[in-house]
PDB file of N, CA and C in Angstrom:
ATOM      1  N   UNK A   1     -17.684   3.512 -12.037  1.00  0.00           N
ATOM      2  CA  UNK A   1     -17.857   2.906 -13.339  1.00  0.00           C
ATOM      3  C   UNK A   1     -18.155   1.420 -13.136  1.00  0.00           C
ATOM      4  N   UNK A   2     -19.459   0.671 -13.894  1.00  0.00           N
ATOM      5  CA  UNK A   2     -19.480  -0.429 -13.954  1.00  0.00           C
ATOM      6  C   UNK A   2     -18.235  -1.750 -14.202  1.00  0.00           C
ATOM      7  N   UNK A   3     -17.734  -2.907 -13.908  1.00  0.00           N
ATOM      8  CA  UNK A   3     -17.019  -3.306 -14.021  1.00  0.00           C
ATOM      9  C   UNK A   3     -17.599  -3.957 -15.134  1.00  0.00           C
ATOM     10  N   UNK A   4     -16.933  -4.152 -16.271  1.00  0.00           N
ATOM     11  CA  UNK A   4     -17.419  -5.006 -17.695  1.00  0.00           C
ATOM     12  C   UNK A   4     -16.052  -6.138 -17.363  1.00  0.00           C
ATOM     13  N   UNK A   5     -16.307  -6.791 -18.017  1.00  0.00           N
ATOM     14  CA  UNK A   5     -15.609  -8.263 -18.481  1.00  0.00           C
ATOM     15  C   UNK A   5     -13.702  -7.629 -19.264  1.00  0.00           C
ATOM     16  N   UNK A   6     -14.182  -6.117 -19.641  1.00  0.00           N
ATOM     17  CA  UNK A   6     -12.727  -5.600 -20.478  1.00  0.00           C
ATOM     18  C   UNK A   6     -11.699  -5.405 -19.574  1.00  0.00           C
ATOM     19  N   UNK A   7     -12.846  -4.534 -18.286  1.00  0.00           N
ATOM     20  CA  UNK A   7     -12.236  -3.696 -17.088  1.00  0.00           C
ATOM     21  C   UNK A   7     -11.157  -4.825 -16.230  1.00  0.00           C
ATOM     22  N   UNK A   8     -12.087  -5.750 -16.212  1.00  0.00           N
ATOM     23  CA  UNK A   8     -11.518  -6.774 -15.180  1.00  0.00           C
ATOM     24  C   UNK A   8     -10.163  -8.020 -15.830  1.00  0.00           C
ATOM     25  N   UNK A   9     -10.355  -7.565 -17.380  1.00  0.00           N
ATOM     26  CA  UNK A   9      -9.530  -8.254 -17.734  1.00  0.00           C
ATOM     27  C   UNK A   9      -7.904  -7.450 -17.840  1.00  0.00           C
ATOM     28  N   UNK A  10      -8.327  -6.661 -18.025  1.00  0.00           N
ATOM     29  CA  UNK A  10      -7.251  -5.352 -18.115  1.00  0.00           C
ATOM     30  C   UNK A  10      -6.682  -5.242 -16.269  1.00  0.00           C
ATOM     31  N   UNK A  11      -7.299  -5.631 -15.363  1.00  0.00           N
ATOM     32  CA  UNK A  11      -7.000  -5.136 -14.378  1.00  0.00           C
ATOM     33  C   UNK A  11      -5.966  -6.652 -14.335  1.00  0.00           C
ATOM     34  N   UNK A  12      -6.316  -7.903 -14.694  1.00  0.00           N
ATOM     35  CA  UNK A  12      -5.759  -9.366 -14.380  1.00  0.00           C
ATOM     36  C   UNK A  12      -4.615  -8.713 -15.079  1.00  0.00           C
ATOM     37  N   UNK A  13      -4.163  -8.502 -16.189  1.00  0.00           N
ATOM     38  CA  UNK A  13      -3.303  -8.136 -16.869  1.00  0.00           C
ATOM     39  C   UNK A  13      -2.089  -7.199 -16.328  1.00  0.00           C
ATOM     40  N   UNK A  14      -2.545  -6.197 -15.741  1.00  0.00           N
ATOM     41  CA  UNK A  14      -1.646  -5.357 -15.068  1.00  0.00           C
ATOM     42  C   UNK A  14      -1.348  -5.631 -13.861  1.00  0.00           C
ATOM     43  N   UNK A  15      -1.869  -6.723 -13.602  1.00  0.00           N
ATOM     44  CA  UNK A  15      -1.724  -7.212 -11.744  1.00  0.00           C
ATOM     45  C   UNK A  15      -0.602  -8.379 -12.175  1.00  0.00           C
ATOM     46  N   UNK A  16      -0.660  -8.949 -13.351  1.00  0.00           N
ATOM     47  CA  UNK A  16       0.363  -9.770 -13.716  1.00  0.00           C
ATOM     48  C   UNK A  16       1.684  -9.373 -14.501  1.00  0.00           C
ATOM     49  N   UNK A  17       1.822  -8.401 -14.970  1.00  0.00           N
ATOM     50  CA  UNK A  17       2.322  -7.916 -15.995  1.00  0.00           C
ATOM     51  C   UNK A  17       3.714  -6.809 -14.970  1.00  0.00           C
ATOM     52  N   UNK A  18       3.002  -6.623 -13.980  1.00  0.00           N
ATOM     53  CA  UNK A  18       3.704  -5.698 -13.197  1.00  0.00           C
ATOM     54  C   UNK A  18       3.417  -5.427 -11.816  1.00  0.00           C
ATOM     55  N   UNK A  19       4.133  -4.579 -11.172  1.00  0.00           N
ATOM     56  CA  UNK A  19       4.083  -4.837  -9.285  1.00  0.00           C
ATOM     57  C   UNK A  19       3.354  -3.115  -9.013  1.00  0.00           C
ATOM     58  N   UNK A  20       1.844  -3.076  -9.252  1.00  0.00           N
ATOM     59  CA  UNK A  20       1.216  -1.937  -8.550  1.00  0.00           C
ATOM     60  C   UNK A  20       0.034  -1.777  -7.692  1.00  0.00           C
ATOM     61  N   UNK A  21       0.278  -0.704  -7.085  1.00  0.00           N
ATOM     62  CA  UNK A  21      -0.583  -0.454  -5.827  1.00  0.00           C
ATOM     63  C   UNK A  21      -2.061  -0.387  -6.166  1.00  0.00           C
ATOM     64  N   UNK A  22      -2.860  -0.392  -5.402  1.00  0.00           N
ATOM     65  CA  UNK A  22      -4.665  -0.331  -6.150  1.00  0.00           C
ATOM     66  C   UNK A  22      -4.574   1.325  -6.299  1.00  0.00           C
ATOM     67  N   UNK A  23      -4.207   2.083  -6.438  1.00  0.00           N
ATOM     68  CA  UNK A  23      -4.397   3.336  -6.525  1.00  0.00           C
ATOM     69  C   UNK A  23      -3.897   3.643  -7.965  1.00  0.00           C
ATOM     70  N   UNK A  24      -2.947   2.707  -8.358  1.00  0.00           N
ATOM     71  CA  UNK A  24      -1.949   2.903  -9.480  1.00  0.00           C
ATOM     72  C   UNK A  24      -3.058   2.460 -10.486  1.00  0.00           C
ATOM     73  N   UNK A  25      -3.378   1.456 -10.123  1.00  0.00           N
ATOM     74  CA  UNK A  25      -4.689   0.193 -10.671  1.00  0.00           C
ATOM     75  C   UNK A  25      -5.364   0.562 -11.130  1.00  0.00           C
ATOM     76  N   UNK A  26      -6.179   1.864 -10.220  1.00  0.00           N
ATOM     77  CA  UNK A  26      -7.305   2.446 -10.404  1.00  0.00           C
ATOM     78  C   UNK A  26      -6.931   3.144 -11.870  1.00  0.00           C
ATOM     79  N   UNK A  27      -5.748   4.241 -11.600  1.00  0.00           N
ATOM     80  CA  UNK A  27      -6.273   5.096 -12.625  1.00  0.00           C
ATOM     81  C   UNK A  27      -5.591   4.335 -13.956  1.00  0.00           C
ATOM     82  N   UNK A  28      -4.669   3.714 -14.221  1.00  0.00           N
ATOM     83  CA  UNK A  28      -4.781   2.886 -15.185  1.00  0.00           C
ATOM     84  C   UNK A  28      -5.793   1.965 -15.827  1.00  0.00           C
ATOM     85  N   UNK A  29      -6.838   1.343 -15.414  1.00  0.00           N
ATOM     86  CA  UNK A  29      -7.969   0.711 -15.465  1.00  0.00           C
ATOM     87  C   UNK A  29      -9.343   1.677 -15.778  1.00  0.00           C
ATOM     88  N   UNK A  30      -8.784   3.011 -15.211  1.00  0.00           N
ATOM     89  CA  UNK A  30     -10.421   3.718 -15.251  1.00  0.00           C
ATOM     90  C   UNK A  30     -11.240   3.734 -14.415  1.00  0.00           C
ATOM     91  N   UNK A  31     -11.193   2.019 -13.578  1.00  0.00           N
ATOM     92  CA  UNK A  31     -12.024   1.741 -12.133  1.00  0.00           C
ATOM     93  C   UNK A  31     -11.973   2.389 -10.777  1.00  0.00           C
ATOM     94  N   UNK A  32     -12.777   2.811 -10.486  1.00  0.00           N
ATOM     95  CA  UNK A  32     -12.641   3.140  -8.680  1.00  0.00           C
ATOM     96  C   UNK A  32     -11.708   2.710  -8.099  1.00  0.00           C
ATOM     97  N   UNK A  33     -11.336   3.207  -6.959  1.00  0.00           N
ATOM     98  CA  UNK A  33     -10.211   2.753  -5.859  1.00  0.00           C
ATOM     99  C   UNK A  33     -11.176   1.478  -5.271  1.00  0.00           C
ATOM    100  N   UNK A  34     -11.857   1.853  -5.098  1.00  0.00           N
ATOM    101  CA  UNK A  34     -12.866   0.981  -4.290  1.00  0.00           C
ATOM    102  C   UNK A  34     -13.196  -0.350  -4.909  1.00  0.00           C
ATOM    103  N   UNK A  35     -13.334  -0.156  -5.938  1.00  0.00           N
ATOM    104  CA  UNK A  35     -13.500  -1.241  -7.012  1.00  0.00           C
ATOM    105  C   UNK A  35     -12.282  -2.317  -6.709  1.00  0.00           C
ATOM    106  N   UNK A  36     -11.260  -1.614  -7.878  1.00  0.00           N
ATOM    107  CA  UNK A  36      -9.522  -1.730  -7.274  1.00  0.00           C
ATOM    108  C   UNK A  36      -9.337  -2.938  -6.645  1.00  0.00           C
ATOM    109  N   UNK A  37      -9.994  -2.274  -5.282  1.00  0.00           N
ATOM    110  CA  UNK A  37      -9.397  -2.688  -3.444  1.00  0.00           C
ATOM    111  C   UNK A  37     -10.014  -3.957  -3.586  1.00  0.00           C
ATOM    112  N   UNK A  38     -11.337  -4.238  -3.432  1.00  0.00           N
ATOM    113  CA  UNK A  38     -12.247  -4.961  -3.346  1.00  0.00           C
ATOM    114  C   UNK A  38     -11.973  -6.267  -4.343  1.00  0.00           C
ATOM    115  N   UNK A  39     -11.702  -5.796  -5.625  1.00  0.00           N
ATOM    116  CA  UNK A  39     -11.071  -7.304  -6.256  1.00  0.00           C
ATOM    117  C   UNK A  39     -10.007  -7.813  -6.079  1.00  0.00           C
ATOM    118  N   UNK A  40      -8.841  -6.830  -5.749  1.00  0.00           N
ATOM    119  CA  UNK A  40      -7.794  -7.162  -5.386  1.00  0.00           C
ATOM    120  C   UNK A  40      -7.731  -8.095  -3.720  1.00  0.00           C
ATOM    121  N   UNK A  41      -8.435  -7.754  -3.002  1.00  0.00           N
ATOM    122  CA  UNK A  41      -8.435  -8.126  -2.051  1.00  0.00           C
ATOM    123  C   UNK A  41      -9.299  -9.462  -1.879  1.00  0.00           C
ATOM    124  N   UNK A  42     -10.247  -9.716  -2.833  1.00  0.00           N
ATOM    125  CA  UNK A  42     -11.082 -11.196  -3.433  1.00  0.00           C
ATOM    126  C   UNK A  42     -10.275 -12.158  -3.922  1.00  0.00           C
ATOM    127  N   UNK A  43      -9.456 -11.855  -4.741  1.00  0.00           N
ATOM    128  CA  UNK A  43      -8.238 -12.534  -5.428  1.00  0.00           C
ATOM    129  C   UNK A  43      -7.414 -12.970  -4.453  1.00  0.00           C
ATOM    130  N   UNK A  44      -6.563 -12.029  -3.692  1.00  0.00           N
ATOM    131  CA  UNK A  44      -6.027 -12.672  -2.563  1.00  0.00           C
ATOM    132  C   UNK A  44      -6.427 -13.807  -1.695  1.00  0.00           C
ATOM    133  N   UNK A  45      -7.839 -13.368  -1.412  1.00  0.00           N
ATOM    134  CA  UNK A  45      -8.453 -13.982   0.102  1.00  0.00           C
ATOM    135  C   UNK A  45      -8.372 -15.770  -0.976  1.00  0.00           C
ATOM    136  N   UNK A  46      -8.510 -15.784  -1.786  1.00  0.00           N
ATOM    137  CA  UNK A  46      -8.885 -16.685  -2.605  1.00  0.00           C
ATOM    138  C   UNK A  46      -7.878 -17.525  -3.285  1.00  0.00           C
ATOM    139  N   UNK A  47      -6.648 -16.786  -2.949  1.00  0.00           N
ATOM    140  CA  UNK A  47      -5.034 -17.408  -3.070  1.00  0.00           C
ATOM    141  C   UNK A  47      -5.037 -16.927  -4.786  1.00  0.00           C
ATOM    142  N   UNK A  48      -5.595 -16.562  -5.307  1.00  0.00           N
ATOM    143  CA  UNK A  48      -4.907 -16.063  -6.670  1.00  0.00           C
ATOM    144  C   UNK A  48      -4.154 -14.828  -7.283  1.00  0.00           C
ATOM    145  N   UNK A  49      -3.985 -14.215  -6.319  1.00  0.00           N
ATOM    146  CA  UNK A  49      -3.017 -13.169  -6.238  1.00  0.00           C
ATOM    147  C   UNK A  49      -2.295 -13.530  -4.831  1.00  0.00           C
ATOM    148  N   UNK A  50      -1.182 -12.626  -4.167  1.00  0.00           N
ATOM    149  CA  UNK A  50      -0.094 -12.415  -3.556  1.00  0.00           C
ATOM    150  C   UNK A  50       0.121 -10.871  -3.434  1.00  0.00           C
ATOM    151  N   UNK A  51       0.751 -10.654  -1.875  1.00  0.00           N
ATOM    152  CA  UNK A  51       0.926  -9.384  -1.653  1.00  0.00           C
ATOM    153  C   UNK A  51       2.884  -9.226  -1.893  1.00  0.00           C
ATOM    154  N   UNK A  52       3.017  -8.837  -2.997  1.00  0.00           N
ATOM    155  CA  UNK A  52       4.485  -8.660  -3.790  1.00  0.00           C
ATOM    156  C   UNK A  52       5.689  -8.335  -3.200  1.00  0.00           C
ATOM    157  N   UNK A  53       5.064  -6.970  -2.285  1.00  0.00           N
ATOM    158  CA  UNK A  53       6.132  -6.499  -1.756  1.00  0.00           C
ATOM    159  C   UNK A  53       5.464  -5.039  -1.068  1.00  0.00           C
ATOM    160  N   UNK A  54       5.636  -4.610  -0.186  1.00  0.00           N
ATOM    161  CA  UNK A  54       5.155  -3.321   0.316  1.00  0.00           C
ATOM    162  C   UNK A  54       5.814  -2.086  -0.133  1.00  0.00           C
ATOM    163  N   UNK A  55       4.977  -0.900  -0.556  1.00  0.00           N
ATOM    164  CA  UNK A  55       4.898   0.161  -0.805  1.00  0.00           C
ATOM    165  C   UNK A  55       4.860   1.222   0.776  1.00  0.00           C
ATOM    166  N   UNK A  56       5.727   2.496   1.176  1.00  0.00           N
ATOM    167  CA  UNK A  56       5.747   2.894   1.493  1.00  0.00           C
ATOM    168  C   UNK A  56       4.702   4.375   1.590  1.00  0.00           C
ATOM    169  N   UNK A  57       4.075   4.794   2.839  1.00  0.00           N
ATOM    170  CA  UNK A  57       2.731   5.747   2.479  1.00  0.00           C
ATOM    171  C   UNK A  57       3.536   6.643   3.327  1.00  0.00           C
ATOM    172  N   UNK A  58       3.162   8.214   3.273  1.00  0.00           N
ATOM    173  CA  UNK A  58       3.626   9.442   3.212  1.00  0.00           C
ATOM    174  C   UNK A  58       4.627   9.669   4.342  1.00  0.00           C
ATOM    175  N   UNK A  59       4.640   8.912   5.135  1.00  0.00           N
ATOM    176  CA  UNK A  59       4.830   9.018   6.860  1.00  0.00           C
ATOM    177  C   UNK A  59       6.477   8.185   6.685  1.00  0.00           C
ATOM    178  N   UNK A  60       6.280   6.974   5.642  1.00  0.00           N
ATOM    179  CA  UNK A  60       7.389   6.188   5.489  1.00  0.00           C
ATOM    180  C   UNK A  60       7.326   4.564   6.233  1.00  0.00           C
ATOM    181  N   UNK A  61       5.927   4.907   6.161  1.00  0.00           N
ATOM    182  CA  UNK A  61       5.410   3.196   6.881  1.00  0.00           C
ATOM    183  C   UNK A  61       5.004   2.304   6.095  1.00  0.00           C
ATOM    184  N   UNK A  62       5.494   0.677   5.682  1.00  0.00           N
ATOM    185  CA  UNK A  62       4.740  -0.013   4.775  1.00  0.00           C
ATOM    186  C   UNK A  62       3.485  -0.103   5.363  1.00  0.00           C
ATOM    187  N   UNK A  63       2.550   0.193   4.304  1.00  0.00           N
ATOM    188  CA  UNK A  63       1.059  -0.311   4.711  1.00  0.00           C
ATOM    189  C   UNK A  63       0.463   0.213   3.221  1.00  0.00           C
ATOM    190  N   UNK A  64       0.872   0.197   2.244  1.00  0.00           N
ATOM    191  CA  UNK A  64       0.714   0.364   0.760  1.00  0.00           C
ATOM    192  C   UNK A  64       0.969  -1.481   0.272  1.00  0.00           C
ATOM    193  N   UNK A  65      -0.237  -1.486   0.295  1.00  0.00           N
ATOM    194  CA  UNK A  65       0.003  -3.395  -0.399  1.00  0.00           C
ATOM    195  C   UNK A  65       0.415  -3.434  -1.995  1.00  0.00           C
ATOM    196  N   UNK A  66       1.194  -4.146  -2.493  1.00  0.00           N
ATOM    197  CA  UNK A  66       1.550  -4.216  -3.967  1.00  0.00           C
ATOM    198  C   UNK A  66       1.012  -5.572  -4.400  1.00  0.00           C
ATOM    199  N   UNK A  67      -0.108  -5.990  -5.019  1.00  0.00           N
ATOM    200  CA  UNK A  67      -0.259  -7.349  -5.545  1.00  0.00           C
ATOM    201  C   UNK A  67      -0.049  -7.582  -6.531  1.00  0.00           C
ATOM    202  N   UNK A  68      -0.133  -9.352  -6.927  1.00  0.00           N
ATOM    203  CA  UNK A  68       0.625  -9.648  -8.429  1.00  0.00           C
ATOM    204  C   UNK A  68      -0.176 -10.668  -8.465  1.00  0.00           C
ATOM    205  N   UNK A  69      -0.449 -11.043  -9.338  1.00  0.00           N
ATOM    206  CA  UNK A  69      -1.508 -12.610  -9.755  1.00  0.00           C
ATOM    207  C   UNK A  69      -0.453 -13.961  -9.408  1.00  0.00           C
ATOM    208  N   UNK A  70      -1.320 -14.640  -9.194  1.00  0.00           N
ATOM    209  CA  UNK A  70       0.008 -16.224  -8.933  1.00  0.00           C
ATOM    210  C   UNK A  70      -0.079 -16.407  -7.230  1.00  0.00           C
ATOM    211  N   UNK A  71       0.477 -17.541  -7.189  1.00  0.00           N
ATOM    212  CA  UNK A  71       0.452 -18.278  -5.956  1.00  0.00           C
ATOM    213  C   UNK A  71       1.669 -17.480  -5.306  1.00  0.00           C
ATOM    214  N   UNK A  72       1.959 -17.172  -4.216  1.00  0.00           N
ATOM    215  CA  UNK A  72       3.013 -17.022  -3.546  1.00  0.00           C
ATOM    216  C   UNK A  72       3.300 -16.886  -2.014  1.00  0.00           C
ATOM    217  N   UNK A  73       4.251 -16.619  -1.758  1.00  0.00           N
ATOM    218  CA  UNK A  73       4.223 -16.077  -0.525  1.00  0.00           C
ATOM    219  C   UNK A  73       3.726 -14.545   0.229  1.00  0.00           C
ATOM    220  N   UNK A  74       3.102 -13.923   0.935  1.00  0.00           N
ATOM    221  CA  UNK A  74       3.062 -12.634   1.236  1.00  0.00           C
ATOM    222  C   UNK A  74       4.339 -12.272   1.287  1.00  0.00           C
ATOM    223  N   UNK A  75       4.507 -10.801   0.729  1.00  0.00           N
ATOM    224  CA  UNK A  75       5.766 -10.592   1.355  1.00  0.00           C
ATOM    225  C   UNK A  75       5.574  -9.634   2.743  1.00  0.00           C
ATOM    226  N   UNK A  76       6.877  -9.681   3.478  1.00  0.00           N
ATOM    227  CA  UNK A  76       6.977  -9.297   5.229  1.00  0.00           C
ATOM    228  C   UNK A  76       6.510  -7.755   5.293  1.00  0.00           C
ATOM    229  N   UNK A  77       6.277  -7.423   6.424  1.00  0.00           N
ATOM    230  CA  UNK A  77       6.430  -6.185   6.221  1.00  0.00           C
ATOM    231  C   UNK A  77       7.283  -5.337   7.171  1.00  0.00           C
ATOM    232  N   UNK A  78       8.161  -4.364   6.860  1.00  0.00           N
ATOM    233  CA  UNK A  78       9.369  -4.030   7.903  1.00  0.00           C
ATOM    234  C   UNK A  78       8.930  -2.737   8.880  1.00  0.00           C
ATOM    235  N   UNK A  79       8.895  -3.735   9.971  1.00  0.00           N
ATOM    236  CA  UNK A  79       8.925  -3.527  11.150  1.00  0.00           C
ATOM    237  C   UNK A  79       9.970  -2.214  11.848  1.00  0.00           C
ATOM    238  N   UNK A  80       9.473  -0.922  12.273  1.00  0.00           N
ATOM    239  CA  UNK A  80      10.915  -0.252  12.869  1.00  0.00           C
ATOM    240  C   UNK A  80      10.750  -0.965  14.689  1.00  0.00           C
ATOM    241  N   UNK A  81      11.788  -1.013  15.556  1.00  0.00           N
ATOM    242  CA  UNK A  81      12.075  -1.310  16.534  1.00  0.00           C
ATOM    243  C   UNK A  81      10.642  -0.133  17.514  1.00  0.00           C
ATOM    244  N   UNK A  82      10.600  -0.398  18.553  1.00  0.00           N
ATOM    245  CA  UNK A  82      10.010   0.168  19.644  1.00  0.00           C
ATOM    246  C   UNK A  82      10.438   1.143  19.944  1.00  0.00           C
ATOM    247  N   UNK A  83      11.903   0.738  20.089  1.00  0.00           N
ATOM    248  CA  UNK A  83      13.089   1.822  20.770  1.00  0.00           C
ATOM    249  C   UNK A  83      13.428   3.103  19.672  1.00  0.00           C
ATOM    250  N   UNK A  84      13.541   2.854  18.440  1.00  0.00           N
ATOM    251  CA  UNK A  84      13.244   3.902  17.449  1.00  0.00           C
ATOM    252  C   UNK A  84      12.140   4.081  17.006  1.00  0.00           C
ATOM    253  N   UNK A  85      10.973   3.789  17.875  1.00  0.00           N
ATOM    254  CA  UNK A  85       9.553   4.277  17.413  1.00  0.00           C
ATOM    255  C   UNK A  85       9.683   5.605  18.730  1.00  0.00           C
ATOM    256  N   UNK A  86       9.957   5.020  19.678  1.00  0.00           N
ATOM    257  CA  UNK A  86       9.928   5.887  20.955  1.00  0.00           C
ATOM    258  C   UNK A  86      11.091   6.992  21.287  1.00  0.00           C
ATOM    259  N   UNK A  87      12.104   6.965  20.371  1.00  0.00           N
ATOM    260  CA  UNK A  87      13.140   7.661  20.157  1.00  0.00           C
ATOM    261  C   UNK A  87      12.648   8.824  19.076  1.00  0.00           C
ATOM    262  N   UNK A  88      12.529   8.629  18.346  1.00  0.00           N
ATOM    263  CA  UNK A  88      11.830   9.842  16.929  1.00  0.00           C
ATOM    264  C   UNK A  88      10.861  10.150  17.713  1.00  0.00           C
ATOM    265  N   UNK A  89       9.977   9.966  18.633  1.00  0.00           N
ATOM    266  CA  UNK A  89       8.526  10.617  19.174  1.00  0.00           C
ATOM    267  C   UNK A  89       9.374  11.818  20.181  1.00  0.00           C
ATOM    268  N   UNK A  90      10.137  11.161  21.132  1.00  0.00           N
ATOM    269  CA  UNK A  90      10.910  12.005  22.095  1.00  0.00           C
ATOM    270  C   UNK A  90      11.544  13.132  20.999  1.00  0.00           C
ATOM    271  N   UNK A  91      12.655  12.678  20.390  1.00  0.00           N
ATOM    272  CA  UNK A  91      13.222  13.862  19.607  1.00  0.00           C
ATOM    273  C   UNK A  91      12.103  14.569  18.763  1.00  0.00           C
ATOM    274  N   UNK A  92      10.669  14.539  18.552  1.00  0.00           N
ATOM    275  CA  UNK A  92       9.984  14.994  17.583  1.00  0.00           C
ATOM    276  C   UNK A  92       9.430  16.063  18.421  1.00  0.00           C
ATOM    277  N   UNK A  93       9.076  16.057  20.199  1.00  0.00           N
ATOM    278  CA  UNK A  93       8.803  16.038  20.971  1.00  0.00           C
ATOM    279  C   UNK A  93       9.549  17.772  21.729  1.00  0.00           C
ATOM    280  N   UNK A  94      11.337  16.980  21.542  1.00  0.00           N
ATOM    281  CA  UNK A  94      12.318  17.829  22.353  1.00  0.00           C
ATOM    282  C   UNK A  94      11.642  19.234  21.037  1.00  0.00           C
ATOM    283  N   UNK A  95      12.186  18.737  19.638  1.00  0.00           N
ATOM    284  CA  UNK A  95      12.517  19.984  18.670  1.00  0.00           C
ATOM    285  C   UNK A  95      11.527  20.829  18.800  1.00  0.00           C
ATOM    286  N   UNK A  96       9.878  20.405  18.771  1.00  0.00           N
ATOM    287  CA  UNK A  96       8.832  21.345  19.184  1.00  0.00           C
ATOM    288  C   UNK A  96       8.892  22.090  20.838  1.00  0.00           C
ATOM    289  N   UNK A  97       9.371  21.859  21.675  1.00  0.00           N
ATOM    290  CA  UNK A  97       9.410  22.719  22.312  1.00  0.00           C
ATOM    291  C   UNK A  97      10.838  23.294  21.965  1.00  0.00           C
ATOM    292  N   UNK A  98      12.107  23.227  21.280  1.00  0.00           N
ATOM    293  CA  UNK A  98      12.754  24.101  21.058  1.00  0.00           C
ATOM    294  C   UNK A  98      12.090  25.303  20.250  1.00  0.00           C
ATOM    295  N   UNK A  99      11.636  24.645  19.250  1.00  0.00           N
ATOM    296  CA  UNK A  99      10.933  25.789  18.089  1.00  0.00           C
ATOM    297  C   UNK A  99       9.787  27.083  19.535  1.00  0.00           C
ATOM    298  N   UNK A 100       8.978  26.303  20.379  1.00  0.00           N
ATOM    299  CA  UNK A 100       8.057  27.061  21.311  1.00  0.00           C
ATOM    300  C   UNK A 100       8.863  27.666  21.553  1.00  0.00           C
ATOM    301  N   UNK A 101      10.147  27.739  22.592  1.00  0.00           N
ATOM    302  CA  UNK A 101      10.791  28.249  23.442  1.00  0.00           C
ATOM    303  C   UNK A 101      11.365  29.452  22.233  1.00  0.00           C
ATOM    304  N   UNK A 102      11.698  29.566  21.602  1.00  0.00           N
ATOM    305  CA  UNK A 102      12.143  30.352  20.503  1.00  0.00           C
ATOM    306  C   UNK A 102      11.481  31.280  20.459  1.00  0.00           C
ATOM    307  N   UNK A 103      10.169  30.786  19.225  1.00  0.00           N
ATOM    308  CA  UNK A 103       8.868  31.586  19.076  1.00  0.00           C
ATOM    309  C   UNK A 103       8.432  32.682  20.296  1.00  0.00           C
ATOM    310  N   UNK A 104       9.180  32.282  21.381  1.00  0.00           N
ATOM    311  CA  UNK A 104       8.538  33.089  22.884  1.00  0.00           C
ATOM    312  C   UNK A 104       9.352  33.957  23.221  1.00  0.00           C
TER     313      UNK A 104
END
């Protein structure tokens, strides 16, 4: 969908008004994801928005950006350790060959 002057004002509005993801954006607005992404991410580069706070994606990793209009700080994004990155892979690791050894 073309972006009109309504679209984009409606999108300033809900980027200020409240803390959502460009996906949320999208279908509230009507606009593409793509669209969405792309202004949201113009605004930023440009210091007039801020990344709010991170959103969690299916796996349980922040990498879901939340922006908000206004000057601010980024917020962090949380980090799991090495040692429990490499710990859940091993145990993810052991349980599939329990389940094999079973199955057999």
């Amino acid at each position: 969908m073309k972006v009109n002057p309504l679209h984009y004002a409606k999108l300033v509005k809900l980027m200020m008004d409240g803390a959502y993801n460009c996906h949320e954006l999208a279908d509230m607005t009507g606009l593409a994801y793509a669209t969405v992404l792309s202004y949201a991410k113009a605004l930023h580069k440009e210091k007039a928005a801020h990344i709010s706070m991170w959103d969690k994606d299916s796996v349980g990793r922040d990498t879901v950006k939340i922006y908000m209009i206004g000057a601010g700080r980024d917020a962090k994004r949380q980090t799991m350790p090495r040692t429990e990155v490499y710990k859940r892979y091993r145990d993810k690791k052991r349980h599939q060959e329990l389940l094999r050894r079973m199955v057999l």
